[in-house]
PDB file of N, CA and C in Angstrom:
ATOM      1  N   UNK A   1      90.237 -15.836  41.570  1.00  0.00           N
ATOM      2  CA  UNK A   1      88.920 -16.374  41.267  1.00  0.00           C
ATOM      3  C   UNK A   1      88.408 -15.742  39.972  1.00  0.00           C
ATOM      4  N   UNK A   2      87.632 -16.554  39.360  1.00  0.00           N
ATOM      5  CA  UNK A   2      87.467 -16.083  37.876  1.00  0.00           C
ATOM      6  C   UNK A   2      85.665 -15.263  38.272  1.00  0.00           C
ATOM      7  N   UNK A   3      84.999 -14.608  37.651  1.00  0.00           N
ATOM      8  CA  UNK A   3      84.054 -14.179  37.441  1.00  0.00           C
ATOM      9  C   UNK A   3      82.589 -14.869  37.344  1.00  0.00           C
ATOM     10  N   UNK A   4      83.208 -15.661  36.954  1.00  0.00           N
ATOM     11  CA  UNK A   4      81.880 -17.069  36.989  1.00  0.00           C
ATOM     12  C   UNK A   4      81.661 -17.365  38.472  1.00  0.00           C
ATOM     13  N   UNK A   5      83.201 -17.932  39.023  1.00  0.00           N
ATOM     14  CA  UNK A   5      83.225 -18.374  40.773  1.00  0.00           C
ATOM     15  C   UNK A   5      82.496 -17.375  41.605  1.00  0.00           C
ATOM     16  N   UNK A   6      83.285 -16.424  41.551  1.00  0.00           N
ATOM     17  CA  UNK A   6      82.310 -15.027  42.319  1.00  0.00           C
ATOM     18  C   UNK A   6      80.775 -14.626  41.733  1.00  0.00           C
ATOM     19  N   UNK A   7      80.140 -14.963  40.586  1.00  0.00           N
ATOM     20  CA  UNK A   7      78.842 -15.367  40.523  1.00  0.00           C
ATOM     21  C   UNK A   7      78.445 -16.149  41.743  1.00  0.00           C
ATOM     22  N   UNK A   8      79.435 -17.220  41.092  1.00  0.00           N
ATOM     23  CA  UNK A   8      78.484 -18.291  42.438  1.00  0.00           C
ATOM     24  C   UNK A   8      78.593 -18.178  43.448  1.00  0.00           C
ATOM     25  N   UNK A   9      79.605 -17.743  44.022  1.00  0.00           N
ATOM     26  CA  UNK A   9      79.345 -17.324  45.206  1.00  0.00           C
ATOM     27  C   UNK A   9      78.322 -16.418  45.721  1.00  0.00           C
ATOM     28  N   UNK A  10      78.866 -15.175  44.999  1.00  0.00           N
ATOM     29  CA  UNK A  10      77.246 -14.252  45.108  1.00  0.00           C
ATOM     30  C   UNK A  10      76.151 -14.655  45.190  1.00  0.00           C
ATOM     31  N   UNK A  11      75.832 -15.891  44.236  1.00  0.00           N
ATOM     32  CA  UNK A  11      74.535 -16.699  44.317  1.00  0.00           C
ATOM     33  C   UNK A  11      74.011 -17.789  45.066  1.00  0.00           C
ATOM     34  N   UNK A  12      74.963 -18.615  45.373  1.00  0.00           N
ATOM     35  CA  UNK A  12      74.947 -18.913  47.157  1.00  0.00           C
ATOM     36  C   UNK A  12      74.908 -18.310  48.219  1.00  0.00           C
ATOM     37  N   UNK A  13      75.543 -17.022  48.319  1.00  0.00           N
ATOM     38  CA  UNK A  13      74.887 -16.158  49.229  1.00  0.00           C
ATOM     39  C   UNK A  13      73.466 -15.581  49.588  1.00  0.00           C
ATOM     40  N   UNK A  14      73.309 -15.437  48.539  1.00  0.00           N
ATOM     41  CA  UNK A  14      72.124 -15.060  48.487  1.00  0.00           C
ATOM     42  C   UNK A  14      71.109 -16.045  48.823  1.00  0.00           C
ATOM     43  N   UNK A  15      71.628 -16.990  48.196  1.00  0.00           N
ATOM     44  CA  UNK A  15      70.513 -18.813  48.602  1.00  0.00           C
ATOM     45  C   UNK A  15      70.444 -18.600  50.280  1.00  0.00           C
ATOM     46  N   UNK A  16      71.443 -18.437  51.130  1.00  0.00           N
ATOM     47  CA  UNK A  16      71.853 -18.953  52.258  1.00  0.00           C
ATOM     48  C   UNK A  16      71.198 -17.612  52.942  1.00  0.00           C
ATOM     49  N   UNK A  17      71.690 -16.298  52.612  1.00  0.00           N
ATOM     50  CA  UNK A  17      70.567 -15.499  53.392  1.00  0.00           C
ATOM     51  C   UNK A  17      69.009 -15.596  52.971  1.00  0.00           C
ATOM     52  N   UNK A  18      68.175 -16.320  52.004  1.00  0.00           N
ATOM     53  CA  UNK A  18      67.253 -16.169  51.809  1.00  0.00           C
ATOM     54  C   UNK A  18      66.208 -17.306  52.584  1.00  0.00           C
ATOM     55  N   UNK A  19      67.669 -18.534  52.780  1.00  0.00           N
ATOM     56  CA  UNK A  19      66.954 -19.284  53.947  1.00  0.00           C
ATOM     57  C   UNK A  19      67.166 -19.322  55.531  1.00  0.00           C
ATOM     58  N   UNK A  20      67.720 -18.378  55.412  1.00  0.00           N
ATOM     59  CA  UNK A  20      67.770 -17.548  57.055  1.00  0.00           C
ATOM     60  C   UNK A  20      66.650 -17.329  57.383  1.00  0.00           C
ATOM     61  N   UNK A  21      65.998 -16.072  56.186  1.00  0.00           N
ATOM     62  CA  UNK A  21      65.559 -15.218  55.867  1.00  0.00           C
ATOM     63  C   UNK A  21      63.793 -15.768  56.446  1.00  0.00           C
ATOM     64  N   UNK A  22      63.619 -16.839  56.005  1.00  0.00           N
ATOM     65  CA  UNK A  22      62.381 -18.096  55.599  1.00  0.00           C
ATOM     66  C   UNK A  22      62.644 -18.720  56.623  1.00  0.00           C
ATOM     67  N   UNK A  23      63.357 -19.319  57.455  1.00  0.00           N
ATOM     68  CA  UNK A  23      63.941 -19.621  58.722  1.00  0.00           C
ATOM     69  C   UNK A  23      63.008 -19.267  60.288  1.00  0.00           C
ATOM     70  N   UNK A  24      63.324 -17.297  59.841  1.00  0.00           N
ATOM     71  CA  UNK A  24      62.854 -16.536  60.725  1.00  0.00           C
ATOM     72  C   UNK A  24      61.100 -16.227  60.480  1.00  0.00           C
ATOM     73  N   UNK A  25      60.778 -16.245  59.604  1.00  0.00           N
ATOM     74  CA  UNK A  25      59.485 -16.321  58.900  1.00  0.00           C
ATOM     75  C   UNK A  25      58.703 -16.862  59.602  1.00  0.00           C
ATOM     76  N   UNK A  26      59.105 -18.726  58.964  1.00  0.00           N
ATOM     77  CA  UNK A  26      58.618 -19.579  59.510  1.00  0.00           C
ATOM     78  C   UNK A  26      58.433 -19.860  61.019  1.00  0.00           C
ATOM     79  N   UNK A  27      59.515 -19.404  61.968  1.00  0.00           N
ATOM     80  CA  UNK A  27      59.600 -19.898  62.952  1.00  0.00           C
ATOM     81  C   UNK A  27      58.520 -18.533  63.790  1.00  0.00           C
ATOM     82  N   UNK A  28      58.456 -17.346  63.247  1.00  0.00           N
ATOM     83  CA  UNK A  28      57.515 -16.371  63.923  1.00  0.00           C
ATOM     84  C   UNK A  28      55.935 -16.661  64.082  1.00  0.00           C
ATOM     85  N   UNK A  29      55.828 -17.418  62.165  1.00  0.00           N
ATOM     86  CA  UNK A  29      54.529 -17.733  61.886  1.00  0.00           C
ATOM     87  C   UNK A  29      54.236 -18.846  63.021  1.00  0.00           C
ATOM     88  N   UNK A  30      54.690 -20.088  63.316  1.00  0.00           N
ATOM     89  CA  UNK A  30      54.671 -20.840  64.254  1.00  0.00           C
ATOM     90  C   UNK A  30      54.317 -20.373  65.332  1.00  0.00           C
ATOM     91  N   UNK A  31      55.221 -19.480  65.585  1.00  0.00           N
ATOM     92  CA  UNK A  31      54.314 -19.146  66.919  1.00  0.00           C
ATOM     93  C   UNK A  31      53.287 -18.049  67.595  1.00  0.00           C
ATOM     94  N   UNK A  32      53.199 -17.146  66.095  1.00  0.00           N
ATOM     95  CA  UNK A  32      51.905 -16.947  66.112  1.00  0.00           C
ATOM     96  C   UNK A  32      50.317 -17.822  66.393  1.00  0.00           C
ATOM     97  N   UNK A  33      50.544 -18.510  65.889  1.00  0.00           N
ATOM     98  CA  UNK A  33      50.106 -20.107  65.388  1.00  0.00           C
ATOM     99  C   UNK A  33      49.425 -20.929  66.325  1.00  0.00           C
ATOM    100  N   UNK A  34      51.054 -21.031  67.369  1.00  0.00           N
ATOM    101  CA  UNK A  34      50.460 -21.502  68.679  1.00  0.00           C
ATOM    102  C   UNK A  34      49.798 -20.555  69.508  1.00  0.00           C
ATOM    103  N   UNK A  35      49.990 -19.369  69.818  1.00  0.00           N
ATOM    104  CA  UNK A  35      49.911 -18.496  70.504  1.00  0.00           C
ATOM    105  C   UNK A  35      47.965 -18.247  70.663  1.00  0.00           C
ATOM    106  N   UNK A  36      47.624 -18.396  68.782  1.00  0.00           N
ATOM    107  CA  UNK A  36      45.990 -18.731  68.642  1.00  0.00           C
ATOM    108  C   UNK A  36      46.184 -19.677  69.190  1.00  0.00           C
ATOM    109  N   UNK A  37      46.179 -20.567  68.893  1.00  0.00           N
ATOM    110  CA  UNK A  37      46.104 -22.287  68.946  1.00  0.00           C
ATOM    111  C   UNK A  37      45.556 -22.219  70.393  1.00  0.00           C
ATOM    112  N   UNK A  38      46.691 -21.408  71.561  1.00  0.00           N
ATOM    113  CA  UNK A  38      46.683 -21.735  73.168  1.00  0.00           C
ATOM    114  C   UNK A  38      44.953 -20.551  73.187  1.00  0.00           C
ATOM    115  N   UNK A  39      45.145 -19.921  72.341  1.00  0.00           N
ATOM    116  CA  UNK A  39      43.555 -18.645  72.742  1.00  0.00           C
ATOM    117  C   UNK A  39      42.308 -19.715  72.412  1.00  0.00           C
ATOM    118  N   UNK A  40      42.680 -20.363  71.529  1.00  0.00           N
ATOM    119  CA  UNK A  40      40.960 -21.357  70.895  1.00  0.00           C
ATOM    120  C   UNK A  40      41.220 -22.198  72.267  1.00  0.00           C
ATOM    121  N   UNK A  41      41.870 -23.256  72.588  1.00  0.00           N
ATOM    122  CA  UNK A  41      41.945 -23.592  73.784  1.00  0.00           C
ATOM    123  C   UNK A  41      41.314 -23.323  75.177  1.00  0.00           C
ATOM    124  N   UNK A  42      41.871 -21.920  75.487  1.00  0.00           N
ATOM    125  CA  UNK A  42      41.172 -21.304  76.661  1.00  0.00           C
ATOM    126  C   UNK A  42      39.563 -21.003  76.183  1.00  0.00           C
ATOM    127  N   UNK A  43      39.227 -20.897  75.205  1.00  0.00           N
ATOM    128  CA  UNK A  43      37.596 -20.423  74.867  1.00  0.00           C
ATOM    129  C   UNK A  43      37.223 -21.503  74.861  1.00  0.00           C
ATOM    130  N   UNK A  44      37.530 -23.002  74.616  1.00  0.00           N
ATOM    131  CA  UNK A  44      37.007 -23.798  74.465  1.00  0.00           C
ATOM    132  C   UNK A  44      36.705 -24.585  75.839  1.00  0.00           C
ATOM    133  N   UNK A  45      37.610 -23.776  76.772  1.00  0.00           N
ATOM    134  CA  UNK A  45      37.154 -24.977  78.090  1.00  0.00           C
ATOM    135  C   UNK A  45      36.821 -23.511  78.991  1.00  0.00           C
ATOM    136  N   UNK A  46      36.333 -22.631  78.098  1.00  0.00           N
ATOM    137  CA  UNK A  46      35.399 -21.750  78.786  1.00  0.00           C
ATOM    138  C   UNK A  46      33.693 -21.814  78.577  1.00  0.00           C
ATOM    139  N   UNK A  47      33.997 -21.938  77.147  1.00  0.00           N
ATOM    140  CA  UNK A  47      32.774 -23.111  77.010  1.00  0.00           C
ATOM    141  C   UNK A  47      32.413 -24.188  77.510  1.00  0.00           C
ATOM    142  N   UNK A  48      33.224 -24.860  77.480  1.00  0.00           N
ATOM    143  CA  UNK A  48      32.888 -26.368  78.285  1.00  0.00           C
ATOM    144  C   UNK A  48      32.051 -25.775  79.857  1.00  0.00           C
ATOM    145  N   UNK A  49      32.654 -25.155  80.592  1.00  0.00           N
ATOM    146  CA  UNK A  49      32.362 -24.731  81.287  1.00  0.00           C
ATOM    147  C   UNK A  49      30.578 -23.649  81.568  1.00  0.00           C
ATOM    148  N   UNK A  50      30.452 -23.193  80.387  1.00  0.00           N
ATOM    149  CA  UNK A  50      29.441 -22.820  80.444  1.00  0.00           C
ATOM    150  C   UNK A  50      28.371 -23.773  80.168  1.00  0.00           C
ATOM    151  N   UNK A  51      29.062 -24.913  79.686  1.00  0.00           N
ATOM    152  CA  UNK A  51      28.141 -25.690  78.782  1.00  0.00           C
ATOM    153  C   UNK A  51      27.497 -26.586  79.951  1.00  0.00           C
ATOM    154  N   UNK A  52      28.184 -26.743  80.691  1.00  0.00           N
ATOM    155  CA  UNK A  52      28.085 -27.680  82.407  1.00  0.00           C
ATOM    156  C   UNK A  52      26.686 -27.090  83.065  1.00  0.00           C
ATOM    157  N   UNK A  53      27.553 -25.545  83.434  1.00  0.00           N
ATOM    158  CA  UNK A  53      26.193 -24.922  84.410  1.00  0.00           C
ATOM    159  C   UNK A  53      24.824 -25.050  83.482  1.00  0.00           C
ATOM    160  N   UNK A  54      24.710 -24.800  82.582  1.00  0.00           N
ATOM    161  CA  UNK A  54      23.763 -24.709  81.484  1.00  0.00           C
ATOM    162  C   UNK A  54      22.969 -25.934  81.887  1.00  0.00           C
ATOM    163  N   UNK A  55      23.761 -27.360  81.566  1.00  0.00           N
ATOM    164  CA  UNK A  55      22.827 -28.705  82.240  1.00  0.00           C
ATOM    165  C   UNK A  55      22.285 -28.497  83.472  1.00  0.00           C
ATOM    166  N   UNK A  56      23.108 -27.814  84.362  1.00  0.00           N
ATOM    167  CA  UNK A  56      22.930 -28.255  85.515  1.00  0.00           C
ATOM    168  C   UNK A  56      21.506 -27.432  85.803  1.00  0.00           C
ATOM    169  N   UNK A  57      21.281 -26.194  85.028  1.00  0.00           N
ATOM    170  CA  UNK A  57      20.237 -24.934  85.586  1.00  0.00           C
ATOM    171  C   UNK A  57      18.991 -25.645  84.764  1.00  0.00           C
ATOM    172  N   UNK A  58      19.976 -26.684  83.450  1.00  0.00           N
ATOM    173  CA  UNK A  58      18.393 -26.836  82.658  1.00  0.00           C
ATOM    174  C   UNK A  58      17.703 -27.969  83.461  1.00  0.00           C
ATOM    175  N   UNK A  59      18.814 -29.250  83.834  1.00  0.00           N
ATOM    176  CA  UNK A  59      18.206 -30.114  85.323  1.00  0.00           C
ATOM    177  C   UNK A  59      17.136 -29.982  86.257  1.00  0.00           C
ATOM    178  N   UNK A  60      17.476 -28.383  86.729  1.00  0.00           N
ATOM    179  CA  UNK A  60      17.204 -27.808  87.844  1.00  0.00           C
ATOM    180  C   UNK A  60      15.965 -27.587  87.423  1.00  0.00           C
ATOM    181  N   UNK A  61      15.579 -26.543  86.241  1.00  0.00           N
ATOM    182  CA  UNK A  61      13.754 -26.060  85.635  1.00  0.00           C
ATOM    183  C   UNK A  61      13.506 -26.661  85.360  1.00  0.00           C
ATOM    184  N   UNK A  62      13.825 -28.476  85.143  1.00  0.00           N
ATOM    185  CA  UNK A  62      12.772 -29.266  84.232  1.00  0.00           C
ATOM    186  C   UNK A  62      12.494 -30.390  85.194  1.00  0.00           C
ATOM    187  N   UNK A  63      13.113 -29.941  86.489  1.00  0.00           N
ATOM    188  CA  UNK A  63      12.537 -30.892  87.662  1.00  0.00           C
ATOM    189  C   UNK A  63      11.236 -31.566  87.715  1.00  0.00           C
ATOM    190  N   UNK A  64      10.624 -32.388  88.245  1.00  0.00           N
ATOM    191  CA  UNK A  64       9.408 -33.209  88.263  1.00  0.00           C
ATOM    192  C   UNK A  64       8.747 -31.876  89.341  1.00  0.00           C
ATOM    193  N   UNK A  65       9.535 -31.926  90.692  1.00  0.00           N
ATOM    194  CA  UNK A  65       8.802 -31.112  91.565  1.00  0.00           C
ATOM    195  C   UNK A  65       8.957 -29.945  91.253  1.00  0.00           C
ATOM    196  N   UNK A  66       9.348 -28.902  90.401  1.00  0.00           N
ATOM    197  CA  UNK A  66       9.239 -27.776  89.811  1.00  0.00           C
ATOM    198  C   UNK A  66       8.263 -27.564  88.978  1.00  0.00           C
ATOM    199  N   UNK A  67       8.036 -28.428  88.371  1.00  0.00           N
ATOM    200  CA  UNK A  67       7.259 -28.756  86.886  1.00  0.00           C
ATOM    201  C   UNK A  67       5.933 -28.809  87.905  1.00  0.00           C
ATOM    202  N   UNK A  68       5.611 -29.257  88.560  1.00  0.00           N
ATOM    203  CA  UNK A  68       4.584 -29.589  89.421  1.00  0.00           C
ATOM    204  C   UNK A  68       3.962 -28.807  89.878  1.00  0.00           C
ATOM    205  N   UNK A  69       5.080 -28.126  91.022  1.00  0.00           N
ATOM    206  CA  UNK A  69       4.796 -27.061  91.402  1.00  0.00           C
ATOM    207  C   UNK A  69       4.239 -26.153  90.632  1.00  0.00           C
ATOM    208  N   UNK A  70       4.617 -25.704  89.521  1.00  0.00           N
ATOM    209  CA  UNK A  70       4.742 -24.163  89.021  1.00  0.00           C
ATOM    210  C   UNK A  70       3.333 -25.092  88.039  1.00  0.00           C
ATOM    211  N   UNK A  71       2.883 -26.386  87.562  1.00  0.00           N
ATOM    212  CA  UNK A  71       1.378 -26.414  87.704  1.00  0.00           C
ATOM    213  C   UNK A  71       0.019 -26.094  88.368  1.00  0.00           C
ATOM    214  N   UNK A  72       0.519 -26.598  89.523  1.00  0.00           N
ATOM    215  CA  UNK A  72      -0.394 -26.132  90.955  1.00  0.00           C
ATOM    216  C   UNK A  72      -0.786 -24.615  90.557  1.00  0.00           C
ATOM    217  N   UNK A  73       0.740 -24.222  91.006  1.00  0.00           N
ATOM    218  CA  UNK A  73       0.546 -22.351  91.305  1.00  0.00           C
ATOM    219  C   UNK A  73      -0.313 -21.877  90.314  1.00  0.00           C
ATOM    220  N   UNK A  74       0.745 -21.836  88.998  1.00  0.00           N
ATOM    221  CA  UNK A  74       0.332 -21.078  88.033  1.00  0.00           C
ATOM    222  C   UNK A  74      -0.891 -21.377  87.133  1.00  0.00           C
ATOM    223  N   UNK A  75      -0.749 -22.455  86.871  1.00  0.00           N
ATOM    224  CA  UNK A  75      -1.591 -23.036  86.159  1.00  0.00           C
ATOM    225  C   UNK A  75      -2.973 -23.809  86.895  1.00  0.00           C
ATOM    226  N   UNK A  76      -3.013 -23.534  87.997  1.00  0.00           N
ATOM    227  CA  UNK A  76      -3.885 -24.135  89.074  1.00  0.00           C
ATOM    228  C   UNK A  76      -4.399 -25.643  88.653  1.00  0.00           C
ATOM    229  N   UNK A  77      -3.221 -26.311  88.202  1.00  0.00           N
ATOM    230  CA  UNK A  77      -3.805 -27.807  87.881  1.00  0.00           C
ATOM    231  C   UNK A  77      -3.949 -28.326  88.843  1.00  0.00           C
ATOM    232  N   UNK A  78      -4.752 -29.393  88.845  1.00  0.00           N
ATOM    233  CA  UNK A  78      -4.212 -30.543  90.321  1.00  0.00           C
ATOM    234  C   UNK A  78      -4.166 -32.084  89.863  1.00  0.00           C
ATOM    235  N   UNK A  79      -4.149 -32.977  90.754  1.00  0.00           N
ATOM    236  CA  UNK A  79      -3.707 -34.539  89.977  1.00  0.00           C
ATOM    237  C   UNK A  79      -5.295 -34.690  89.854  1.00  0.00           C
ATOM    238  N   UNK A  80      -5.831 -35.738  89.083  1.00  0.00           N
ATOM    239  CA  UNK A  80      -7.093 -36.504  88.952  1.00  0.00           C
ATOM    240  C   UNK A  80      -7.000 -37.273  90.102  1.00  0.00           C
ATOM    241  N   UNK A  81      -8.174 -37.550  90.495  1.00  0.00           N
ATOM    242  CA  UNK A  81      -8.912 -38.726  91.165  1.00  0.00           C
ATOM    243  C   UNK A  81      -8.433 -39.893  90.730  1.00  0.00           C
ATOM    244  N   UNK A  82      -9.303 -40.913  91.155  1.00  0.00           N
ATOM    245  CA  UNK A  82      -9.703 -42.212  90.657  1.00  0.00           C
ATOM    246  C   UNK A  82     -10.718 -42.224  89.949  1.00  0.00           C
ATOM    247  N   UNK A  83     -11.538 -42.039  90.509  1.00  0.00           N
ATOM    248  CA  UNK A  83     -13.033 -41.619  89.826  1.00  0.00           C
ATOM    249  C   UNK A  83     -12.948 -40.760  88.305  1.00  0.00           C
ATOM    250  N   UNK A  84     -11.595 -39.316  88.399  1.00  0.00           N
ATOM    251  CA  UNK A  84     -11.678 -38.805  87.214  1.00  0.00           C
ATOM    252  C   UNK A  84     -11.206 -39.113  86.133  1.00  0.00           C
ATOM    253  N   UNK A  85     -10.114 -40.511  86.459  1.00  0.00           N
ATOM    254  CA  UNK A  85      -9.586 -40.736  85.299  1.00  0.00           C
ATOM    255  C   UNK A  85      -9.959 -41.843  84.024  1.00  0.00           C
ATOM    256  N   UNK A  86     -10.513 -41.648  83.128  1.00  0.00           N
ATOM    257  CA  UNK A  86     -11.310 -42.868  82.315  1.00  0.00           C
ATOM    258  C   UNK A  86     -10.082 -43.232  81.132  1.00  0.00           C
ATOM    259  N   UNK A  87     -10.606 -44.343  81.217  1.00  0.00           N
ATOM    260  CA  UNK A  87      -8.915 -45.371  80.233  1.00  0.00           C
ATOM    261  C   UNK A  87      -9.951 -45.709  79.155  1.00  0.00           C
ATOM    262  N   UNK A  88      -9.292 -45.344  78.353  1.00  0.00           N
ATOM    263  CA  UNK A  88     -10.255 -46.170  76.935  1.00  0.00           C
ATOM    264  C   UNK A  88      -9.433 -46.783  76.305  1.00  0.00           C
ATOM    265  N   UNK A  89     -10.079 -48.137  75.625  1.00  0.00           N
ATOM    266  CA  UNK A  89      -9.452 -49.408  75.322  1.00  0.00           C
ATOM    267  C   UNK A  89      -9.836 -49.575  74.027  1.00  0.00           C
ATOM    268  N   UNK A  90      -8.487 -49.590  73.192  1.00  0.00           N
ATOM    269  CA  UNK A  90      -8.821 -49.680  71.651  1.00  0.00           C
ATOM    270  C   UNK A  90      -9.098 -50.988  70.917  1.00  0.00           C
TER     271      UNK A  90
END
């Protein structure tokens, strides 16, 4: 083999371990990748989840008979009459 050939060879070698090399890289980065990918996932339907009870508690305090109630009590409102309520007509 002449000196030139064994260049190239040398220099194909080198090509061929460097895409091994990028191979292994790539394929780690990947699954780093997923590995987030599967973590945003789980936070996200941990959220979801919080996001549920959240309706359900805000449902719950903005009830008619809560709202009512906690008028009465706290606020010692009560409903009008007939007599107290006057309609004005524009």
């Amino acid at each position: 083999m002449t000196s030139l050939q064994w260049l190239l060879l040398g220099g194909l070698m080198v090509l061929v371990l460097g895409s091994g090399v990028s191979v292994v890289y790539v394929k780690h980065e990947n699954r780093k990748l997923f590995m987030e990918l599967q973590g945003l996932y789980k936070a996200r339907d941990r959220l979801d989840d919080e996001w549920g009870r959240l309706l359900l508690e805000q449902s719950t305090l903005v009830g008619q008979g809560r709202v009512e109630r906690l008028a009465r009590e706290r606020l010692e409102m009560v409903v009008p009459g007939p007599t107290e309520v006057v309609i004005i007509k524009l």
